[in-house]
PDB file of N, CA and C in Angstrom:
ATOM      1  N   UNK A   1     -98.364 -49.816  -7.029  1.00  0.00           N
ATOM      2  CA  UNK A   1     -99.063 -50.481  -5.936  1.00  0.00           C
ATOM      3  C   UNK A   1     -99.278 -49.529  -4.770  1.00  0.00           C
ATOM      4  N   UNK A   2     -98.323 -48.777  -4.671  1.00  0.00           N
ATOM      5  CA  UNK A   2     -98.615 -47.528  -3.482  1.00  0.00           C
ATOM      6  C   UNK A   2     -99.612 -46.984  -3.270  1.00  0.00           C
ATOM      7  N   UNK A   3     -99.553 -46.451  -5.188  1.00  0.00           N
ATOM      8  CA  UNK A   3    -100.462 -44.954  -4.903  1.00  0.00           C
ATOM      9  C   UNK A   3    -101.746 -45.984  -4.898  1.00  0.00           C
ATOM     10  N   UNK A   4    -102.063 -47.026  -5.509  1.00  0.00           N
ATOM     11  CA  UNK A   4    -103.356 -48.029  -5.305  1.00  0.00           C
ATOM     12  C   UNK A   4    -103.779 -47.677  -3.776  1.00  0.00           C
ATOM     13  N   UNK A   5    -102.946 -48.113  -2.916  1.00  0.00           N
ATOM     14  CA  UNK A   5    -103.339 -48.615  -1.443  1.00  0.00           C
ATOM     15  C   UNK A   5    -103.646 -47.164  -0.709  1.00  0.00           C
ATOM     16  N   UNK A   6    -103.177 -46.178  -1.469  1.00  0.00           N
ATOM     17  CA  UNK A   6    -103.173 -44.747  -0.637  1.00  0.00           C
ATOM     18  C   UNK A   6    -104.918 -44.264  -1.165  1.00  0.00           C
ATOM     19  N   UNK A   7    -104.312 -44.399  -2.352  1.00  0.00           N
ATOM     20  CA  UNK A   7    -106.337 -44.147  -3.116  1.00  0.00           C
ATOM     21  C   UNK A   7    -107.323 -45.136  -2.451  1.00  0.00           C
ATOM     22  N   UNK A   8    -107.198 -45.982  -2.292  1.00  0.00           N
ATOM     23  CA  UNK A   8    -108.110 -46.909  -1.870  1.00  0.00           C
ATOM     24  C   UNK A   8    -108.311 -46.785  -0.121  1.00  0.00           C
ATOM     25  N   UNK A   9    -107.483 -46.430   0.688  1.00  0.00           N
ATOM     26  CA  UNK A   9    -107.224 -45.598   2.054  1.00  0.00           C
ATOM     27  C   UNK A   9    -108.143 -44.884   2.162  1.00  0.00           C
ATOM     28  N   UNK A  10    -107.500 -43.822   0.770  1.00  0.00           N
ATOM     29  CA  UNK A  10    -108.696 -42.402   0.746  1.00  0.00           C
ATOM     30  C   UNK A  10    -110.242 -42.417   0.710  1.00  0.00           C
ATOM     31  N   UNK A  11    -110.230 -43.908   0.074  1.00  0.00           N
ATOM     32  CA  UNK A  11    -111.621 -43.675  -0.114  1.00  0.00           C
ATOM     33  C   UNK A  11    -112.543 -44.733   0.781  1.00  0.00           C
ATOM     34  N   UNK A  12    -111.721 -45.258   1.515  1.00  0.00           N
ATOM     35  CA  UNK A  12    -112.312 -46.476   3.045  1.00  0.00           C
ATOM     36  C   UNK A  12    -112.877 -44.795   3.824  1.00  0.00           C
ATOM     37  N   UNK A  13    -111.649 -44.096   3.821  1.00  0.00           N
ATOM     38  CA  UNK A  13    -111.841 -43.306   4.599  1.00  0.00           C
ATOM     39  C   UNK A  13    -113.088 -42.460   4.530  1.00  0.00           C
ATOM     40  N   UNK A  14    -113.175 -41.723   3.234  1.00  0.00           N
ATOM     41  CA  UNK A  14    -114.526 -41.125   3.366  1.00  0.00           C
ATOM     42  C   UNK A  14    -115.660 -41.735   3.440  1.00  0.00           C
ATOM     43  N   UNK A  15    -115.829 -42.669   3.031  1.00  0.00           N
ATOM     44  CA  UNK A  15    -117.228 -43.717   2.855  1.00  0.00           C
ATOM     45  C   UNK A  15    -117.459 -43.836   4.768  1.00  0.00           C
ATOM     46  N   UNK A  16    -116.685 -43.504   5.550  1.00  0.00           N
ATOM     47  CA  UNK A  16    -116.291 -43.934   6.956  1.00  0.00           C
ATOM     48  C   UNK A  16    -116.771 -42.682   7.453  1.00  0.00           C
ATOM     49  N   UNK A  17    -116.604 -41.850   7.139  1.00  0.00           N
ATOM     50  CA  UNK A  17    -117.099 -40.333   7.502  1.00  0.00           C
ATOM     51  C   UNK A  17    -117.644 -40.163   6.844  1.00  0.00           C
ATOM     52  N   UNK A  18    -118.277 -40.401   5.818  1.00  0.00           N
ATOM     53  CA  UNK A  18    -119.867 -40.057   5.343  1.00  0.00           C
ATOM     54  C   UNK A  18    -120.885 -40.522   6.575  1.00  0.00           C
ATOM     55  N   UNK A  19    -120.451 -42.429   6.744  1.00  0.00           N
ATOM     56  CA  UNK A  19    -121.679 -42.736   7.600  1.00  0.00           C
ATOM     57  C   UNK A  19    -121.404 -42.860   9.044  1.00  0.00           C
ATOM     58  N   UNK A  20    -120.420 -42.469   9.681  1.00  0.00           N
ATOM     59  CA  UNK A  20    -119.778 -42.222  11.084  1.00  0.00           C
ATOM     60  C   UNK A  20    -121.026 -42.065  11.934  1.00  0.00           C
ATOM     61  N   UNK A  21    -121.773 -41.113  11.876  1.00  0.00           N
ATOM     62  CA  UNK A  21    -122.784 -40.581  12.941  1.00  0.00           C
ATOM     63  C   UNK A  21    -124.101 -41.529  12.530  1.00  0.00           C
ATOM     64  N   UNK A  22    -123.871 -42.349  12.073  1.00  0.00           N
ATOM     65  CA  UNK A  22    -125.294 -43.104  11.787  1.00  0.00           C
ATOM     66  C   UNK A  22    -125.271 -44.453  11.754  1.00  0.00           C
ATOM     67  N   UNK A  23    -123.579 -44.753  11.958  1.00  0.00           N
ATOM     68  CA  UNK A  23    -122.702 -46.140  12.318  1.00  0.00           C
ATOM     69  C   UNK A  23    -123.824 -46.935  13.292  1.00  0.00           C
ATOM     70  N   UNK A  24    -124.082 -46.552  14.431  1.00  0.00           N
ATOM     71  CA  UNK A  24    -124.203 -47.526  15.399  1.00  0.00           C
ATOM     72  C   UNK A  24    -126.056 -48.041  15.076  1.00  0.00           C
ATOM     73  N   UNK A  25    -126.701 -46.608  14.283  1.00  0.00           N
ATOM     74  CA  UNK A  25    -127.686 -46.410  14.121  1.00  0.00           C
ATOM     75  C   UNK A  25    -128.261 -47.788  12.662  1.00  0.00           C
ATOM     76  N   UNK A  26    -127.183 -47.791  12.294  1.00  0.00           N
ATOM     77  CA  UNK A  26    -127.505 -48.657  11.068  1.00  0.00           C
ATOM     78  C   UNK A  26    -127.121 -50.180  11.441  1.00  0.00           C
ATOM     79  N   UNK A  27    -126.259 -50.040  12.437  1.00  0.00           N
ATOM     80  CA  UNK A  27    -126.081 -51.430  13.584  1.00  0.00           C
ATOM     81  C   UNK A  27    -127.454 -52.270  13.559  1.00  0.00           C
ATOM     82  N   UNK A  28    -128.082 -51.350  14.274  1.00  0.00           N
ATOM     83  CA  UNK A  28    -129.257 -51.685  15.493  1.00  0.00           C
ATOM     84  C   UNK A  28    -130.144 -51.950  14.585  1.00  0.00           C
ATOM     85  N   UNK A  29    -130.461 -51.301  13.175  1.00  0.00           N
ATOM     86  CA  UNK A  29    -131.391 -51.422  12.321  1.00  0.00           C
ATOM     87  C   UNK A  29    -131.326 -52.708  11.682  1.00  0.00           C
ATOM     88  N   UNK A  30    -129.958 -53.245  11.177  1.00  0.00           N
ATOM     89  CA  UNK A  30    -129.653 -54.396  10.318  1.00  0.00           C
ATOM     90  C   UNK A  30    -129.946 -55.753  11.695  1.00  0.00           C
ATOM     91  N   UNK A  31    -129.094 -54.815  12.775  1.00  0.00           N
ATOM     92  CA  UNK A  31    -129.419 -56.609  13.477  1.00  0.00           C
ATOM     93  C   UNK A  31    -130.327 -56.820  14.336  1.00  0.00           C
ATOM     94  N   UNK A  32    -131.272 -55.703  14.295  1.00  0.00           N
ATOM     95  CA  UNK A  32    -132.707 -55.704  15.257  1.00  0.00           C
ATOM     96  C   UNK A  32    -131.929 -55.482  16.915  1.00  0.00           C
ATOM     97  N   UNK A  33    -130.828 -54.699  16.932  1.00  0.00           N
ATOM     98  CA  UNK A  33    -130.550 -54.371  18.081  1.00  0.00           C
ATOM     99  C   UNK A  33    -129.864 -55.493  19.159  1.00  0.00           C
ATOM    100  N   UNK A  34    -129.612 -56.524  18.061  1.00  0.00           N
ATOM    101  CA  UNK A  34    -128.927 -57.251  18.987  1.00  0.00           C
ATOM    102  C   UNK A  34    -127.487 -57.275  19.082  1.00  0.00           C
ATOM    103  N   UNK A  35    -126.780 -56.594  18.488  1.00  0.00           N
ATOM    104  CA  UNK A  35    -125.280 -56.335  18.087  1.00  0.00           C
ATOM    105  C   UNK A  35    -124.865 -55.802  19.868  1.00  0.00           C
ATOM    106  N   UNK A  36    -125.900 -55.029  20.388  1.00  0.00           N
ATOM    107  CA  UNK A  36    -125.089 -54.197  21.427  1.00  0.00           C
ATOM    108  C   UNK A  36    -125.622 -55.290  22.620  1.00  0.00           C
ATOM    109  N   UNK A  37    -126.231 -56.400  22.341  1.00  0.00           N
ATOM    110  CA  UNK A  37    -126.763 -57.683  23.512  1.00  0.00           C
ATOM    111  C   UNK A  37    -125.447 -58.350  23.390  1.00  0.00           C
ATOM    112  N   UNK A  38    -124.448 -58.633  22.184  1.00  0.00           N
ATOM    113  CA  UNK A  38    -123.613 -59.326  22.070  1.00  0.00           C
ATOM    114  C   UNK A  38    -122.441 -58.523  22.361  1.00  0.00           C
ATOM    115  N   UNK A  39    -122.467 -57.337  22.232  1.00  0.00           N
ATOM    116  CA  UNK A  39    -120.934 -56.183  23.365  1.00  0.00           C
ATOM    117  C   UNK A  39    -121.055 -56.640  24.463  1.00  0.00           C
ATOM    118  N   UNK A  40    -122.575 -56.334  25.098  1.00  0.00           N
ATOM    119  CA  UNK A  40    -122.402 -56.493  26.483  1.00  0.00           C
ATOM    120  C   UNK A  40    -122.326 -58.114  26.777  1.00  0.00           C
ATOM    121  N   UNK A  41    -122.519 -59.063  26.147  1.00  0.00           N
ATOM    122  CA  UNK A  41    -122.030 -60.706  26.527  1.00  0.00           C
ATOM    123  C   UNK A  41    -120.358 -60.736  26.646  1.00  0.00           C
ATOM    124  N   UNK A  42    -120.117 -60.185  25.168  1.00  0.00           N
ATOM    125  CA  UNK A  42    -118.553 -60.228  25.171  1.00  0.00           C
ATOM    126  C   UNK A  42    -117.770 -59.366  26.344  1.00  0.00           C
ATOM    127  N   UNK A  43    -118.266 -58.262  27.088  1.00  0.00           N
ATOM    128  CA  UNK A  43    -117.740 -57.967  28.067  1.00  0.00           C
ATOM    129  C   UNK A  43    -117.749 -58.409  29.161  1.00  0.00           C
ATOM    130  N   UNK A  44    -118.990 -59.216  29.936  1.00  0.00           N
ATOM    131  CA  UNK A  44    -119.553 -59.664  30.596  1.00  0.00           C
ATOM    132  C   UNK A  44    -118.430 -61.054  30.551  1.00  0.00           C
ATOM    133  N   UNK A  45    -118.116 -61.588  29.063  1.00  0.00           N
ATOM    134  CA  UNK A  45    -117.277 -63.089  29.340  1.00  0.00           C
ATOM    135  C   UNK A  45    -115.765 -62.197  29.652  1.00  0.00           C
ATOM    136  N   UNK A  46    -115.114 -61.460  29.389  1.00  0.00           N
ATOM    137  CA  UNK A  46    -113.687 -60.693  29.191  1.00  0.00           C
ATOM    138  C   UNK A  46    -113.824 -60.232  30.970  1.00  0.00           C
ATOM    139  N   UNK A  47    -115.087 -60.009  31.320  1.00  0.00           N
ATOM    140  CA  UNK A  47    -114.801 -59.289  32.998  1.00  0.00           C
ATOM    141  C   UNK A  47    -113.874 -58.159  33.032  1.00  0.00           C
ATOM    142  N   UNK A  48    -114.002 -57.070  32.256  1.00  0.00           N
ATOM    143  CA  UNK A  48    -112.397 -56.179  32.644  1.00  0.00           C
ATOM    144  C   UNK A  48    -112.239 -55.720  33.611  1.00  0.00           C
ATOM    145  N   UNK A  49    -111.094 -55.437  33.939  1.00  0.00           N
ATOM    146  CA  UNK A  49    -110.649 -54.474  35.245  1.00  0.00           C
ATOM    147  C   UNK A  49    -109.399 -53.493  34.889  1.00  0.00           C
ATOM    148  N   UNK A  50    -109.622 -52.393  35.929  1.00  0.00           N
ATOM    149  CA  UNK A  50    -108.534 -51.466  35.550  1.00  0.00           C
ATOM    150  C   UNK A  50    -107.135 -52.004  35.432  1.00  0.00           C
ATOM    151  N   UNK A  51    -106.521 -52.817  35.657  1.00  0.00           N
ATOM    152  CA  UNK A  51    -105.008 -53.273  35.262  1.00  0.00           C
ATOM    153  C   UNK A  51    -105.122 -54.139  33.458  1.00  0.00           C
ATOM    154  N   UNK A  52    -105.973 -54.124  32.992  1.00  0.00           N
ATOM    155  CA  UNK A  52    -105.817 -54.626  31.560  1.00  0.00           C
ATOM    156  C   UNK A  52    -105.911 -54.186  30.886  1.00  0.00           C
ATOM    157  N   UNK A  53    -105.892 -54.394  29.486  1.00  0.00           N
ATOM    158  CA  UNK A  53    -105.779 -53.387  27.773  1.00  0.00           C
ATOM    159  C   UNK A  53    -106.169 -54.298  27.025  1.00  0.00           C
ATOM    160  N   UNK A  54    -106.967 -53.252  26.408  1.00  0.00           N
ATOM    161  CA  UNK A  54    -107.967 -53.575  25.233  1.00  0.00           C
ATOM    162  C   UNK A  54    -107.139 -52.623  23.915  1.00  0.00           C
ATOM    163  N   UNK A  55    -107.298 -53.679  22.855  1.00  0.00           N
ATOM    164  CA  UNK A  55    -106.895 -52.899  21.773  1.00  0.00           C
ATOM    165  C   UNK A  55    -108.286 -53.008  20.790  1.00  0.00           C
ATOM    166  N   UNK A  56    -108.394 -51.741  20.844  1.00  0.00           N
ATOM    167  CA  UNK A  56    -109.743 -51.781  19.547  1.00  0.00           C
ATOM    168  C   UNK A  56    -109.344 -51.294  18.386  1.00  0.00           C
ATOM    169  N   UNK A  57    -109.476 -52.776  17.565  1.00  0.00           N
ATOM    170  CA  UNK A  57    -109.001 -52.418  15.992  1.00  0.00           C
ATOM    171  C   UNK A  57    -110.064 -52.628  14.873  1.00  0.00           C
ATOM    172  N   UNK A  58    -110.616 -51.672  14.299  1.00  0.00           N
ATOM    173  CA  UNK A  58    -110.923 -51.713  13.286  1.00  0.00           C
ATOM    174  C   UNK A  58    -112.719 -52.009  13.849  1.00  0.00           C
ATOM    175  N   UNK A  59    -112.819 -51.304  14.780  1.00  0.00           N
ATOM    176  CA  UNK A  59    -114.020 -51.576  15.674  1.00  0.00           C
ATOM    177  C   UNK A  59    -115.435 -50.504  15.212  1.00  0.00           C
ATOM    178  N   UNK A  60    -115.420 -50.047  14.275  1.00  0.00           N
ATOM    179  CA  UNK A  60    -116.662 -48.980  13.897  1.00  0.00           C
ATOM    180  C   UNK A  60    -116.044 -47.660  14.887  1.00  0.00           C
ATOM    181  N   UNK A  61    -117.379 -47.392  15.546  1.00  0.00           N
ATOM    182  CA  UNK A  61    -117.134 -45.772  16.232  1.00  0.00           C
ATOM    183  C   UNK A  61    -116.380 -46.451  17.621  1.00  0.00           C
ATOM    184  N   UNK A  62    -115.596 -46.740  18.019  1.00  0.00           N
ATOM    185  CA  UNK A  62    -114.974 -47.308  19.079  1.00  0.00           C
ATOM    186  C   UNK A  62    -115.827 -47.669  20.661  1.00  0.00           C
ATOM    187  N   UNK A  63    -117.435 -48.002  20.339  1.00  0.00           N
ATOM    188  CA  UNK A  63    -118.241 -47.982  20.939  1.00  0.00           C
ATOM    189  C   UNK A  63    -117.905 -49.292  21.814  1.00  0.00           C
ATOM    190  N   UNK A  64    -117.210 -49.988  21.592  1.00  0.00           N
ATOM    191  CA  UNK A  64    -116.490 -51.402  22.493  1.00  0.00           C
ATOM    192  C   UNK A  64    -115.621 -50.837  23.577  1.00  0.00           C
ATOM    193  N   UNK A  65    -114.610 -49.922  22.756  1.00  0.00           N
ATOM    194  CA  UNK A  65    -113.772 -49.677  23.677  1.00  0.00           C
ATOM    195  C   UNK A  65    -114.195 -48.354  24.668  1.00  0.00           C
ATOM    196  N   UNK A  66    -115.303 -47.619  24.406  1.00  0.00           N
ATOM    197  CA  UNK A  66    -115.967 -46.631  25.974  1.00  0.00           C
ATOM    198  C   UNK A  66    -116.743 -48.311  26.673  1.00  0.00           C
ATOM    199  N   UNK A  67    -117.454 -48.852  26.220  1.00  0.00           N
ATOM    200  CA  UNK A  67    -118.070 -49.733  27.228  1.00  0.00           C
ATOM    201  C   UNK A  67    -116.730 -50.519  28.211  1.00  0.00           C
ATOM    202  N   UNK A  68    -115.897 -50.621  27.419  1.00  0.00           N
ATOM    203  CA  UNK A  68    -114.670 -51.765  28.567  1.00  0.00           C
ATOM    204  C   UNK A  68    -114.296 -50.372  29.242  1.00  0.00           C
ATOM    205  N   UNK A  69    -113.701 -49.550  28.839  1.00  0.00           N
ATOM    206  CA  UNK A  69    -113.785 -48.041  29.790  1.00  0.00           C
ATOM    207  C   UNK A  69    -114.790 -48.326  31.223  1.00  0.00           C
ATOM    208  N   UNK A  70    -115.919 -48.086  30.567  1.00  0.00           N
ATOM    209  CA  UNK A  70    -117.126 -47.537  31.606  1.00  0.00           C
ATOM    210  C   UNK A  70    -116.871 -49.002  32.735  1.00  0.00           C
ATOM    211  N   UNK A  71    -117.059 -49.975  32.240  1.00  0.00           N
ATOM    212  CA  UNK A  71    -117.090 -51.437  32.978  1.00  0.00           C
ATOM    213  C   UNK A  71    -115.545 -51.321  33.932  1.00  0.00           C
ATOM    214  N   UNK A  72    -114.841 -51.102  33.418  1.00  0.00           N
ATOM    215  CA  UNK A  72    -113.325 -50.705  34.373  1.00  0.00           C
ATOM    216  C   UNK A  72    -113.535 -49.938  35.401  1.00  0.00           C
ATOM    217  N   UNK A  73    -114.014 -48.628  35.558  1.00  0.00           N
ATOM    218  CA  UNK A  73    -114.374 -47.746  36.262  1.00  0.00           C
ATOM    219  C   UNK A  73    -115.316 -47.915  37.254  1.00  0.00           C
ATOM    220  N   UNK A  74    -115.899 -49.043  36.759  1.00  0.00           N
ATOM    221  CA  UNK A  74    -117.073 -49.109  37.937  1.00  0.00           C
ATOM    222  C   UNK A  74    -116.913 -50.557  38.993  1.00  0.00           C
ATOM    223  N   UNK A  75    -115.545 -50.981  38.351  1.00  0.00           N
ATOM    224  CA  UNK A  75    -114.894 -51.741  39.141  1.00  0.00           C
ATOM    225  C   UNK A  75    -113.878 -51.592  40.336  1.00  0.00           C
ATOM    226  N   UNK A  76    -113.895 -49.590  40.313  1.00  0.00           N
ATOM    227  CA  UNK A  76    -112.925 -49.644  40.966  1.00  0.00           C
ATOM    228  C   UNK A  76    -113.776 -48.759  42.634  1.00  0.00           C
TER     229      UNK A  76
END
């Protein structure tokens, strides 16, 4: 069962870095660009500010977690 979950790791992983740089690009294509209308709603309802934490799990290119970044920063 190990070596299963380690092989199968290995290979989330490359399929992940094959399409890494074309991630957000294949976003915008499948949902006509509305994926990044619904980041910025979901941030917009969350309001962040610099005293809170965001955990981004399993989030594509971690493009959620620079926007709660950028939105923090410009709160201060």
């Amino acid at each position: 069962m190990q070596q299963y979950l380690q092989n199968k790791k290995g290979l989330v992983e490359d399929v992940f870095d094959k399409v890494y740089d074309q991630y957000d690009l294949m976003n915008d294509f499948m949902s006509l660009g509305i994926h990044r209308l619904w980041k910025k709603s979901m941030l917009n309802t969350m309001n962040p500010s610099i005293n809170q934490n965001l955990i981004d799990v399993a989030c594509g290119t971690g493009d959620i977690a620079k926007l709660f970044f950028e939105k923090c920063k410009s709160t201060i």
